[in-house]
Protein backbone atom coordinates (compact mmCIF):
# COMPACT_ATOMS: atom_id res chain seq x y z
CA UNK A 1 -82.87 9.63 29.20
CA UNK A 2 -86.65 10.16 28.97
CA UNK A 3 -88.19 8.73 25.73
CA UNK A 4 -91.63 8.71 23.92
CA UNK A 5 -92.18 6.28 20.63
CA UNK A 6 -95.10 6.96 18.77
CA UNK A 7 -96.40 3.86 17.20
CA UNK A 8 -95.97 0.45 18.70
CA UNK A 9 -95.72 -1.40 15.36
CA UNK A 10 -93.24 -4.40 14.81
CA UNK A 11 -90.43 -1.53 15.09
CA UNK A 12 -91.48 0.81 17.85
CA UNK A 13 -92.32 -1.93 20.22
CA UNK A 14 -88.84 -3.03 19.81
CA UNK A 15 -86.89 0.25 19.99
CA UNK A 16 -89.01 0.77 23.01
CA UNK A 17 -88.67 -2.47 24.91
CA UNK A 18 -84.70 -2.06 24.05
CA UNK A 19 -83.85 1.09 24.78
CA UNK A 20 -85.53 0.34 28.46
CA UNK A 21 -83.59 -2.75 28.94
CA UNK A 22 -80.38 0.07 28.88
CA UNK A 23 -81.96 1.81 31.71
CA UNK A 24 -83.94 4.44 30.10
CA UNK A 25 -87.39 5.58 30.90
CA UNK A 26 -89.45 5.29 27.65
CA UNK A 27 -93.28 5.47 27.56
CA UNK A 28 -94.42 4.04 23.52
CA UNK A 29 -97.57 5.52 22.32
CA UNK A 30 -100.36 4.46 20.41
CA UNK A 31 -103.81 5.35 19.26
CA UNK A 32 -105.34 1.79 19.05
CA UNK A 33 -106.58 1.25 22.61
CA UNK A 34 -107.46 -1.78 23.00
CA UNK A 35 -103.55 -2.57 21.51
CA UNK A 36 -102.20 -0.39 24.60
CA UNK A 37 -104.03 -2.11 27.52
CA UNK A 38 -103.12 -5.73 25.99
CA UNK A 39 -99.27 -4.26 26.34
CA UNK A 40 -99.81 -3.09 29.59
CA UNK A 41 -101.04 -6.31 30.64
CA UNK A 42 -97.43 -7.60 29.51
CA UNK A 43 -99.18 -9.28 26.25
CA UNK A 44 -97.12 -8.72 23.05
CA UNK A 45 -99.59 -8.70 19.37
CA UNK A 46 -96.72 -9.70 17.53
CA UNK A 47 -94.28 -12.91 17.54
CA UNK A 48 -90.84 -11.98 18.39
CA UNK A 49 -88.28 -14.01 20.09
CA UNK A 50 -87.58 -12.44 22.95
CA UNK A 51 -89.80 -9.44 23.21
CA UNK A 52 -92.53 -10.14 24.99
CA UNK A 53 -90.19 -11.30 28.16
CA UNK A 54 -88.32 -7.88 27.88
CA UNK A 55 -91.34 -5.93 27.51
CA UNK A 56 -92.54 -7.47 30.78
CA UNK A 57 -89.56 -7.26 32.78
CA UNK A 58 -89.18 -3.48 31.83
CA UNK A 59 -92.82 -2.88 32.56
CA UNK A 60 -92.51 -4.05 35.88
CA UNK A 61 -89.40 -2.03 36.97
CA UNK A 62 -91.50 1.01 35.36
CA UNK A 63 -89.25 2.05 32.88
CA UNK A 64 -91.76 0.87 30.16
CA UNK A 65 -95.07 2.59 30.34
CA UNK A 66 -97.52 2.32 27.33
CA UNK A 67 -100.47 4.92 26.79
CA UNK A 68 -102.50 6.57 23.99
CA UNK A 69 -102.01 10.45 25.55
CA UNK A 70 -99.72 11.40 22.67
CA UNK A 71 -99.15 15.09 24.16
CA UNK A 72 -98.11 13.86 27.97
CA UNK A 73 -95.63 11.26 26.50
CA UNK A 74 -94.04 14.16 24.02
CA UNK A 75 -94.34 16.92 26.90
CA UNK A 76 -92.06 14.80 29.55
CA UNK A 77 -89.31 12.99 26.67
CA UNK A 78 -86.15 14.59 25.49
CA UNK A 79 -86.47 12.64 22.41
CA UNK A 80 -88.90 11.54 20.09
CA UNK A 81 -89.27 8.99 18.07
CA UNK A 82 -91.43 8.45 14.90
CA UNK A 83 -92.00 4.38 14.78
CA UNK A 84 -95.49 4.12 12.40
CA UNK A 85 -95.97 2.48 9.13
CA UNK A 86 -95.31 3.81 5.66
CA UNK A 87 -97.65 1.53 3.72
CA UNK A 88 -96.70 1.04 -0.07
CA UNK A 89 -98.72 3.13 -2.42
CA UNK A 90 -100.28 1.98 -5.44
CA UNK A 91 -97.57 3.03 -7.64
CA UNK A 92 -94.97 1.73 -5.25
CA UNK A 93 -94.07 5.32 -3.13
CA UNK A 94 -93.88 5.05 0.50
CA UNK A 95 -97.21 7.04 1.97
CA UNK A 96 -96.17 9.21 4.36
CA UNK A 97 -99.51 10.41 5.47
CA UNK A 98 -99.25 8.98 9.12
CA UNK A 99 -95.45 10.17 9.53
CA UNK A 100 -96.51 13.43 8.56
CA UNK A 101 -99.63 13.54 11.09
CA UNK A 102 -97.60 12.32 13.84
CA UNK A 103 -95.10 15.09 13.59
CA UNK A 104 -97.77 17.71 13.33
CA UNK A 105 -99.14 16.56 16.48
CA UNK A 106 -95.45 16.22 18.35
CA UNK A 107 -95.02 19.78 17.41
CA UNK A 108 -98.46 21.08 18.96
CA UNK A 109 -97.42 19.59 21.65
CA UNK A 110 -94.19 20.56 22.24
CA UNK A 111 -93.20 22.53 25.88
CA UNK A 112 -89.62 22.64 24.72
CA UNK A 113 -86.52 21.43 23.17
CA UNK A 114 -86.73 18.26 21.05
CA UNK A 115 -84.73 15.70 19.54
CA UNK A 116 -87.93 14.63 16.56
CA UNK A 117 -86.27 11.25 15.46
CA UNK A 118 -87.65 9.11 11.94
CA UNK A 119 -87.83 5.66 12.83
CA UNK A 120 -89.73 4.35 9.98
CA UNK A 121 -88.46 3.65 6.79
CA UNK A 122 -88.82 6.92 4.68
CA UNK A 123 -88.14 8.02 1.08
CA UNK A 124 -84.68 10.23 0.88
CA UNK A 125 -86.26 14.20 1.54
CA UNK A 126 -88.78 13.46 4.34
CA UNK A 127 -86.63 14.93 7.49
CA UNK A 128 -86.64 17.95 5.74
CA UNK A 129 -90.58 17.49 4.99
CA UNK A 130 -91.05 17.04 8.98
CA UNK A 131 -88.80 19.56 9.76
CA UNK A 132 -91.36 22.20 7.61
CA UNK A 133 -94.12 20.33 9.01
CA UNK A 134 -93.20 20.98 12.56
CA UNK A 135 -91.59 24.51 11.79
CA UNK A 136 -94.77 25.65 11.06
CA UNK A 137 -97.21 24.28 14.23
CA UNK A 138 -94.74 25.35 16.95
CA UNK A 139 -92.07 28.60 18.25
CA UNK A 140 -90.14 25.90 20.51
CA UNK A 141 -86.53 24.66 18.90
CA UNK A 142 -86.00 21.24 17.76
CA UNK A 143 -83.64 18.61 15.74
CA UNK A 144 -84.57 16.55 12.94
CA UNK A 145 -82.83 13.13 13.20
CA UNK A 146 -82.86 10.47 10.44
CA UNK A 147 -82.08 6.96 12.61
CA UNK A 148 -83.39 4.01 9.98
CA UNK A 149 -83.86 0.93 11.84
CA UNK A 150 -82.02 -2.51 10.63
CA UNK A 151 -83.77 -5.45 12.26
CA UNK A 152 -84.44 -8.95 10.77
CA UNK A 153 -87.76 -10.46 12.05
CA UNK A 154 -87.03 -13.51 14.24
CA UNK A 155 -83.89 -11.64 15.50
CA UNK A 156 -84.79 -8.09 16.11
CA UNK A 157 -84.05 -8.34 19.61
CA UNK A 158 -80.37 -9.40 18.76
CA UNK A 159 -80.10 -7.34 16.16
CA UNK A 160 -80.87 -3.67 18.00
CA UNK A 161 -78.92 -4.91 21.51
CA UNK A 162 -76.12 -6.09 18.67
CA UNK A 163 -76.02 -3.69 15.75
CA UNK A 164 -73.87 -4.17 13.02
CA UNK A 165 -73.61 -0.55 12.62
CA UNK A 166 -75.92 2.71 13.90
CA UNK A 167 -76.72 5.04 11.18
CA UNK A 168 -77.76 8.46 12.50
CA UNK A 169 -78.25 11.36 10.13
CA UNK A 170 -78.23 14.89 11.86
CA UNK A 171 -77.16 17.98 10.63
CA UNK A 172 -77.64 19.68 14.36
CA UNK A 173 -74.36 18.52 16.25
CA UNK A 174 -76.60 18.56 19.56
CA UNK A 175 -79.29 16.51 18.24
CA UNK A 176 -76.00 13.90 16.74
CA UNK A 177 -74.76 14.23 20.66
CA UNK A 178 -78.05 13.02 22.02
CA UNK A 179 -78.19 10.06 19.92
CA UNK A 180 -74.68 8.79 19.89
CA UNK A 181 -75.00 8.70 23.80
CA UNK A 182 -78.21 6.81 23.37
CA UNK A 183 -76.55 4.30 21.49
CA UNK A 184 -73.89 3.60 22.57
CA UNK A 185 -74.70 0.81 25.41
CA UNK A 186 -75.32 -0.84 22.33
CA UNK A 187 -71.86 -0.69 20.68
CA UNK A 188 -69.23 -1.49 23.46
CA UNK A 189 -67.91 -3.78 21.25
CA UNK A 190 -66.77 -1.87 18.29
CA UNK A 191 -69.63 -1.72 16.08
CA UNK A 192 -69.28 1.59 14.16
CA UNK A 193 -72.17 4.84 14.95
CA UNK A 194 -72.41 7.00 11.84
CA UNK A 195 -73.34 10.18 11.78
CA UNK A 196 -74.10 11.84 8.29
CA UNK A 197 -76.53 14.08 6.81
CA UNK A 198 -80.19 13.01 6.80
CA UNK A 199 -80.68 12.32 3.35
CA UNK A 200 -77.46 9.89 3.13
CA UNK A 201 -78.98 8.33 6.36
CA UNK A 202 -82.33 7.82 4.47
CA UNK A 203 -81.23 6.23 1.76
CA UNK A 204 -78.59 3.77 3.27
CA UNK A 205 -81.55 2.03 4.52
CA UNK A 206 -83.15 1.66 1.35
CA UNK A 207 -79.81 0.59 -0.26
CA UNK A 208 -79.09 -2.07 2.22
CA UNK A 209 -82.20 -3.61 1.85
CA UNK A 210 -82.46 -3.07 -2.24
CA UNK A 211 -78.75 -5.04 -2.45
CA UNK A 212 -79.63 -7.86 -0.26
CA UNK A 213 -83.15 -8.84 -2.20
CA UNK A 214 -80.73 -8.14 -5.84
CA UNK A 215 -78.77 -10.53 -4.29
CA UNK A 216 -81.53 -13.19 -3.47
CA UNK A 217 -83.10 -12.64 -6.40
CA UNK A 218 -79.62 -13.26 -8.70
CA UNK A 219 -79.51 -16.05 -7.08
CA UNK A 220 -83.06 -17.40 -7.99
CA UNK A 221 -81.96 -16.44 -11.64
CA UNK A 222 -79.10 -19.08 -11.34
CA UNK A 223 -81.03 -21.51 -9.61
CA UNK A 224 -83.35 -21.39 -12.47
CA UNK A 225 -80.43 -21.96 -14.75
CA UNK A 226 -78.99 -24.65 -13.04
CA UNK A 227 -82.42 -26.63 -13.47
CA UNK A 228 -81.98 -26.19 -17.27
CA UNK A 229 -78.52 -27.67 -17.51
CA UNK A 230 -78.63 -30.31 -14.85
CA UNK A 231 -76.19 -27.88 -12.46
CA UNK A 232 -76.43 -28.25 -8.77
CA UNK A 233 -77.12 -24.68 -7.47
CA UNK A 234 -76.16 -25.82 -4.07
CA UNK A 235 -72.39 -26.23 -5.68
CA UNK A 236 -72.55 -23.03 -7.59
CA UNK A 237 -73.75 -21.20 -4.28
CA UNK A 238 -70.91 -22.72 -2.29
CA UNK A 239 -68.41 -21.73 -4.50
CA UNK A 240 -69.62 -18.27 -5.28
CA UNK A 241 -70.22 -17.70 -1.93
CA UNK A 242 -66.23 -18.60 -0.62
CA UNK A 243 -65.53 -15.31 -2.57
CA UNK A 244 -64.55 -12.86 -0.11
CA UNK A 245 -65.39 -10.06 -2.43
CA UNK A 246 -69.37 -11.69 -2.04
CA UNK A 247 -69.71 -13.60 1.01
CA UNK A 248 -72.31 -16.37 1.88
CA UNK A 249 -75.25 -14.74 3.47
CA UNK A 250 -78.34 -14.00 1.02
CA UNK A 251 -77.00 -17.07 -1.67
CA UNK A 252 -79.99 -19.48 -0.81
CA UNK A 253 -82.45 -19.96 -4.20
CA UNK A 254 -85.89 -20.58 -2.86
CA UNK A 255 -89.91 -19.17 -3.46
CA UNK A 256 -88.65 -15.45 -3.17
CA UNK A 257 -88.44 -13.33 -0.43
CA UNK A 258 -91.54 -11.27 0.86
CA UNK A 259 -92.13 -9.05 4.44
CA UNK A 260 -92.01 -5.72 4.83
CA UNK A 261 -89.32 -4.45 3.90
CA UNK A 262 -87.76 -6.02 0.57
CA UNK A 263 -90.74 -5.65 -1.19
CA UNK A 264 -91.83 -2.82 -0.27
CA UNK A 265 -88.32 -0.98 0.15
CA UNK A 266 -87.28 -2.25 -3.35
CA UNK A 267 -90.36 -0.58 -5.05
CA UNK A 268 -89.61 2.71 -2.91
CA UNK A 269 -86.34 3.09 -4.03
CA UNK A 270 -87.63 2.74 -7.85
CA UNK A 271 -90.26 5.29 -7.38
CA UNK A 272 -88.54 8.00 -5.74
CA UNK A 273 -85.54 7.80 -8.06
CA UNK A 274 -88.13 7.81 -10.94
CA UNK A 275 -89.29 11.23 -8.97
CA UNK A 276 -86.01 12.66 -9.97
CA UNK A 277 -86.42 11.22 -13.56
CA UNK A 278 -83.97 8.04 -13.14
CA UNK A 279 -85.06 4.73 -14.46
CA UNK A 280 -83.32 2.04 -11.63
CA UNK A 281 -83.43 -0.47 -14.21
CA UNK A 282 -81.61 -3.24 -12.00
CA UNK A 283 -84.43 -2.71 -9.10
CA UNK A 284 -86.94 -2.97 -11.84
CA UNK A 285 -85.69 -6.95 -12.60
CA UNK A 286 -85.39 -7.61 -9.12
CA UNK A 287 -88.90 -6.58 -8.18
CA UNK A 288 -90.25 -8.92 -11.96
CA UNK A 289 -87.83 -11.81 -10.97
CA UNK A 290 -89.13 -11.94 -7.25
CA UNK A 291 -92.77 -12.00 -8.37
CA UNK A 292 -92.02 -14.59 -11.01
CA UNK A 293 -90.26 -16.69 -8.29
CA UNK A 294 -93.21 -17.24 -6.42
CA UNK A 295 -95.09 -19.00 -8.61
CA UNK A 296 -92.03 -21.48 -9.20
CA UNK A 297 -93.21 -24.69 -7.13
CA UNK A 298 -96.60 -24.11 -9.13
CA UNK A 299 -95.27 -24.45 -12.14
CA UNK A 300 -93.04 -27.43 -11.20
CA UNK A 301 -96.21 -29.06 -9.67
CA UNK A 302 -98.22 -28.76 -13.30
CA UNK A 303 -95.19 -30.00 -15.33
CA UNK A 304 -95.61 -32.78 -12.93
CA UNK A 305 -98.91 -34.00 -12.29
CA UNK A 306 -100.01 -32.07 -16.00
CA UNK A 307 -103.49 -30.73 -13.76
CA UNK A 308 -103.88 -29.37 -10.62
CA UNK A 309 -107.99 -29.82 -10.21
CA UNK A 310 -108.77 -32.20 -7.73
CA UNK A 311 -105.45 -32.59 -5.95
CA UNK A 312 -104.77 -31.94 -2.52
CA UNK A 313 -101.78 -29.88 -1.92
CA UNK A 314 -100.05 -30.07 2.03
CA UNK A 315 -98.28 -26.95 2.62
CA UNK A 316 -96.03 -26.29 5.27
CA UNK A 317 -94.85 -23.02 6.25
CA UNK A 318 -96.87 -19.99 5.73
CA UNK A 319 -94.46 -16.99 7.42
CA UNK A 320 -92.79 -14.94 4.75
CA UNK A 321 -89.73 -15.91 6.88
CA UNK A 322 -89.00 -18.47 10.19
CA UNK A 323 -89.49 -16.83 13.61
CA UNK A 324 -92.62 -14.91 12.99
CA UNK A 325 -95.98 -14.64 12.10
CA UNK A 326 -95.88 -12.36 9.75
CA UNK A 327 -97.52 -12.93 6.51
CA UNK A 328 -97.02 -9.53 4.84
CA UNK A 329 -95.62 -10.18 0.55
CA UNK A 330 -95.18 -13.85 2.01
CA UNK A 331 -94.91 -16.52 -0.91
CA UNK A 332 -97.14 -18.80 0.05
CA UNK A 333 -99.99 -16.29 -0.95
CA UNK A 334 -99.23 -16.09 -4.41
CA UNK A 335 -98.54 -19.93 -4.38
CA UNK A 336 -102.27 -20.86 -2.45
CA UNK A 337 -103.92 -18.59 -4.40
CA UNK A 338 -102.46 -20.08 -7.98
CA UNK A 339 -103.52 -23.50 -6.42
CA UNK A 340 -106.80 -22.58 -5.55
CA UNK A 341 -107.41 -21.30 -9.00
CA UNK A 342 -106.24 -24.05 -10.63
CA UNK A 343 -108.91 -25.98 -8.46
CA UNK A 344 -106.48 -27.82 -6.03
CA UNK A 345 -107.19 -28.03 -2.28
CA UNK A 346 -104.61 -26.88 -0.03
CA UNK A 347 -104.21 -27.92 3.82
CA UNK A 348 -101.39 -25.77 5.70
CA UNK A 349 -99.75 -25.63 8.63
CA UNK A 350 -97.58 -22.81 10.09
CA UNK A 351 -96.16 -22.98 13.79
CA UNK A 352 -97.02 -19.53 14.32
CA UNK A 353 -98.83 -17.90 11.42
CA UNK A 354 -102.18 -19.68 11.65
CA UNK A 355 -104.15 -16.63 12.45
CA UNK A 356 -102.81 -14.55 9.92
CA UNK A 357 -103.48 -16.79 7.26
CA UNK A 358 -106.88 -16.79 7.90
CA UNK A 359 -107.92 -13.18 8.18
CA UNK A 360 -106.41 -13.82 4.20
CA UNK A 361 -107.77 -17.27 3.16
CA UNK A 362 -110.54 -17.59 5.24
CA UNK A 363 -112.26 -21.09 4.90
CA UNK A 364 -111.08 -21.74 1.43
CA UNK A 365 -108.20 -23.97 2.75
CA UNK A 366 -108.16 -26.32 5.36
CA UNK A 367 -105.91 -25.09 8.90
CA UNK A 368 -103.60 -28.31 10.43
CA UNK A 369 -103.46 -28.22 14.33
CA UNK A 370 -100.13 -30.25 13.15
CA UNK A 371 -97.67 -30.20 10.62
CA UNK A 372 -98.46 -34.33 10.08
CA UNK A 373 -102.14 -33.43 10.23
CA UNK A 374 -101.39 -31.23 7.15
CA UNK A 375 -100.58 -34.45 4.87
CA UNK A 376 -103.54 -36.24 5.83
CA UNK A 377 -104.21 -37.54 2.03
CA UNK A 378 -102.18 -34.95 0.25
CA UNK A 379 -100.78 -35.48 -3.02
CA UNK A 380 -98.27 -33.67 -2.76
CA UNK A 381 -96.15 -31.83 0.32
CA UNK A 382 -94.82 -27.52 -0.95
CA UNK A 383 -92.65 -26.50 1.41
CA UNK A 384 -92.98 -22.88 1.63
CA UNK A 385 -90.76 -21.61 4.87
CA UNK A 386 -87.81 -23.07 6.12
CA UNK A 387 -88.85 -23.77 10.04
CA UNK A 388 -86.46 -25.65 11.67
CA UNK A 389 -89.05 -27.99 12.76
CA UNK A 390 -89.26 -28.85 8.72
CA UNK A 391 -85.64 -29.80 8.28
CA UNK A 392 -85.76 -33.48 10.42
CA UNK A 393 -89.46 -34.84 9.74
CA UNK A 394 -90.49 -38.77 10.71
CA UNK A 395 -90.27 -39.49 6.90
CA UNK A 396 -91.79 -42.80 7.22
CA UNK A 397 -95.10 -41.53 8.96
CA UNK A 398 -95.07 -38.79 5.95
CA UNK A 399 -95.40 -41.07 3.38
CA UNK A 400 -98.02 -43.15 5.26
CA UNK A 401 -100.51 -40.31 5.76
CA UNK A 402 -99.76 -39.04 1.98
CA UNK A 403 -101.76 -39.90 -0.80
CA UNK A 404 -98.57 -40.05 -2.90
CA UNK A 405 -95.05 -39.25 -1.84
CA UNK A 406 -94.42 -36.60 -3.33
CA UNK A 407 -92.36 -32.90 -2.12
CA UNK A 408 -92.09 -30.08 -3.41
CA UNK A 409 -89.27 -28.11 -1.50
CA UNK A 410 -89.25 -24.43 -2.03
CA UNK A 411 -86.20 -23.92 0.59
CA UNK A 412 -84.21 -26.70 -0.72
CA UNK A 413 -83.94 -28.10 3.00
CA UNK A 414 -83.72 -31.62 2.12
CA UNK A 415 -80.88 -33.47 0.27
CA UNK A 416 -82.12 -34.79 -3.47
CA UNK A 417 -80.35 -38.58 -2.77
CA UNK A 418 -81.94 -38.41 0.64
CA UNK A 419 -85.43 -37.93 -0.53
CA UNK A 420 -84.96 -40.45 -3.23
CA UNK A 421 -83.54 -43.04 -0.44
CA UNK A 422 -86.88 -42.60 1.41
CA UNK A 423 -89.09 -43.18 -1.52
CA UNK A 424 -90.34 -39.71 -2.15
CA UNK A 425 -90.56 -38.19 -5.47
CA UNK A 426 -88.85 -35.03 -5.24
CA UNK A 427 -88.46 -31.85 -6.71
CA UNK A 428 -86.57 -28.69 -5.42
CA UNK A 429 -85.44 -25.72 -6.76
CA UNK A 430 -82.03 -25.29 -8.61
CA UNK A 431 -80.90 -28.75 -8.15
């Protein structure tokens, strides 16, 4: 099948670089330039196991092509697909200003039938705000397809070649034809396609991702009750979790969660119900107890040490998440920036988030080459995000390059009688 992607974002590259590893001819589109010849030089602007080494191989067969002619890429694809961000508003709507652009120009340059397919995360109503969009700039027929994406940064790969489930809302039975045969290479081995109407397509995105940060955030709320009564949250989450009815996954206190989709999605979901005059009072406490959770290792550090001015403050991990760079609602801003203001000095270290942190910090913390060049004096070790590099440190050389041994774990990766068997001072969170 002959596919064109508009937007080569953290989602389009993927759904492009996937869906020509199964043999179909896609060409992904994109008005930043100098972004399109680093792709066609097999360079990938984004970390993502896995992705750049697909994106080459497909490239080289030609089934991968990457341009900024929007109109020849729409002109020769059966389908299109709209991949390009929704930023967050200031009152927390999804802006849908570059969605909408996009399908005005897909329809202007339309030569025929298309399948016009919303790959971005959109508020419940948009494929029917495309569909007037494009009704309006071109005579040639055409399908409105809802597809929402589900991919976990570190494992998006995996997770599109793998799906749990496909969700495709179409109300056109040709348009739900096309896309069930596109997917299914992808679900040989049993994992459901759904086909429903656009809007409940729309919004199971935005419910999937609303109940998984309710459930990381509940479990920050007893995490923060288990440090008042001397519980073990590590025991409560163990036993909780070997409830069938609940399940494991998404039971880990920590910092919060941050990227681009809980935050963002979570906020979404609370406006556009508000829209249609509901108050989603349970997404309201998620969003407060997130926000409040990331300042949790801060306030643990004060009771601790009583000031914060003067103190240098090692922090390792700077990713909102392991297995990317991303930096997007990440923790460890809130966290660095509380420090700062409370006139500590921070040195950080993140395997693969370096750069990112500082286009946002700039020189007002120090940048580690190392994650043991990090502690060089430090008072104190936060450990923001769980890389597995963290989990099995030389503790001895740690507390030789420290100042004092002292960690604060915001991923609970290490074991409190551990830590204390070392000689660190240790504090964590729930336990």
């Amino acid at each position: 099948m002959k596919i064109a992607v508009v937007g080569t974002g953290y989602v389009g590259l993927v759904l492009g670089a996937c869906l020509a590893e199964s043999g179909n001819d896609v060409t992904c589109v994109d008005k930043d330039a100098a972004k399109v010849r680093l792709l066609r030089r097999g360079k990938v602007p984004i970390y993502e196991p896995g992705l750049e080494e697909l994106v080459k191989r497909n490239k080289s067969e030609g089934r991968l092509i990457f341009t900024t002619e929007l109109p020849k890429a729409v002109r020769s694809a059966e389908v299109v697909f709209i991949a390009v961000g929704t930023p967050q508003g200031e009152d927390g709507s999804a802006d849908l200003r570059h969605v909408m652009g996009v399908a005005r120009d897909v329809a202007r340059a339309m030569n025929g039938y298309k399948v016009i397919v919303n790959k971005s995360t959109v508020p419940v109503g948009t494929a029917e705000k495309v569909r007037e969009v494009v009704r309006r700039e071109t005579t040639h027929p055409f399908s409105v397809v809802s597809n929402p994406e589900f991919l976990k940064q570190g494992a998006a790969v995996d997770d599109f070649m793998k799906p749990d489930r496909v969700v495709i809302g179409a109300e056109d039975p040709r348009a739900a034809d096309v896309m069930v045969k596109l997917h299914k290479p992808f679900t040989r081995t049993g994992a459901p396609i759904m086909v429903m109407d656009c809007a409940s397509a729309e919004l199971s995105k935005y419910a999937s991702n609303a109940f998984l940060a309710t459930k990381i955030s509940f479990m920050n709320e007893i995490a923060n009750v288990c440090d008042l009564f001397g519980a073990d949250v590590d025991r409560v989450r163990q036993a909780v979790g070997a409830d069938r009815r609940i399940g494991t996954s998404f039971l880990f206190p920590g910092v919060g969660y941050g990227g681009s989709c809980f935050p963002k999605d979570v906020k979404a979901l609370t406006r556009f119900s508000a829209d249609k005059k509901y108050d989603f009072r349970i997404l309201k406490a998620v969003d407060a107890v997130n926000e409040s959770q990331k300042r949790v290792l801060v306030r643990k550090m004060e009771a601790h040490f009583g000031s914060l001015k003067g103190k240098t403050i090692a922090v390792w991990g700077l990713a909102f998440k392991p297995k990317t760079d991303d930096m997007r609602e990440a923790p460890s801003v809130p966290i660095i920036e509380a420090l700062l203001a409370k006139g500590a000095k921070v040195q950080a270290y993140d395997p693969e988030a370096l750069k990112a942190a500082k286009g946002i910090f700039g020189s007002r913390i120090a940048y580690a080459a190392k994650n043991y060049d990090a502690l060089k004096g430090a008072d104190a070790l936060a450990v923001i995000t769980e890389w597995q590099e963290f989990r099995e440190p030389d503790f001895a050389r740690m507390r030789k390059l420290m100042r004092t041994p002292i960690v604060f774990d915001g991923r609970n990766i290490y074991q409190p009688d551990q830590m204390s068997a070392q000689g660190f001072t240790y504090f964590s969170i729930g336990r």
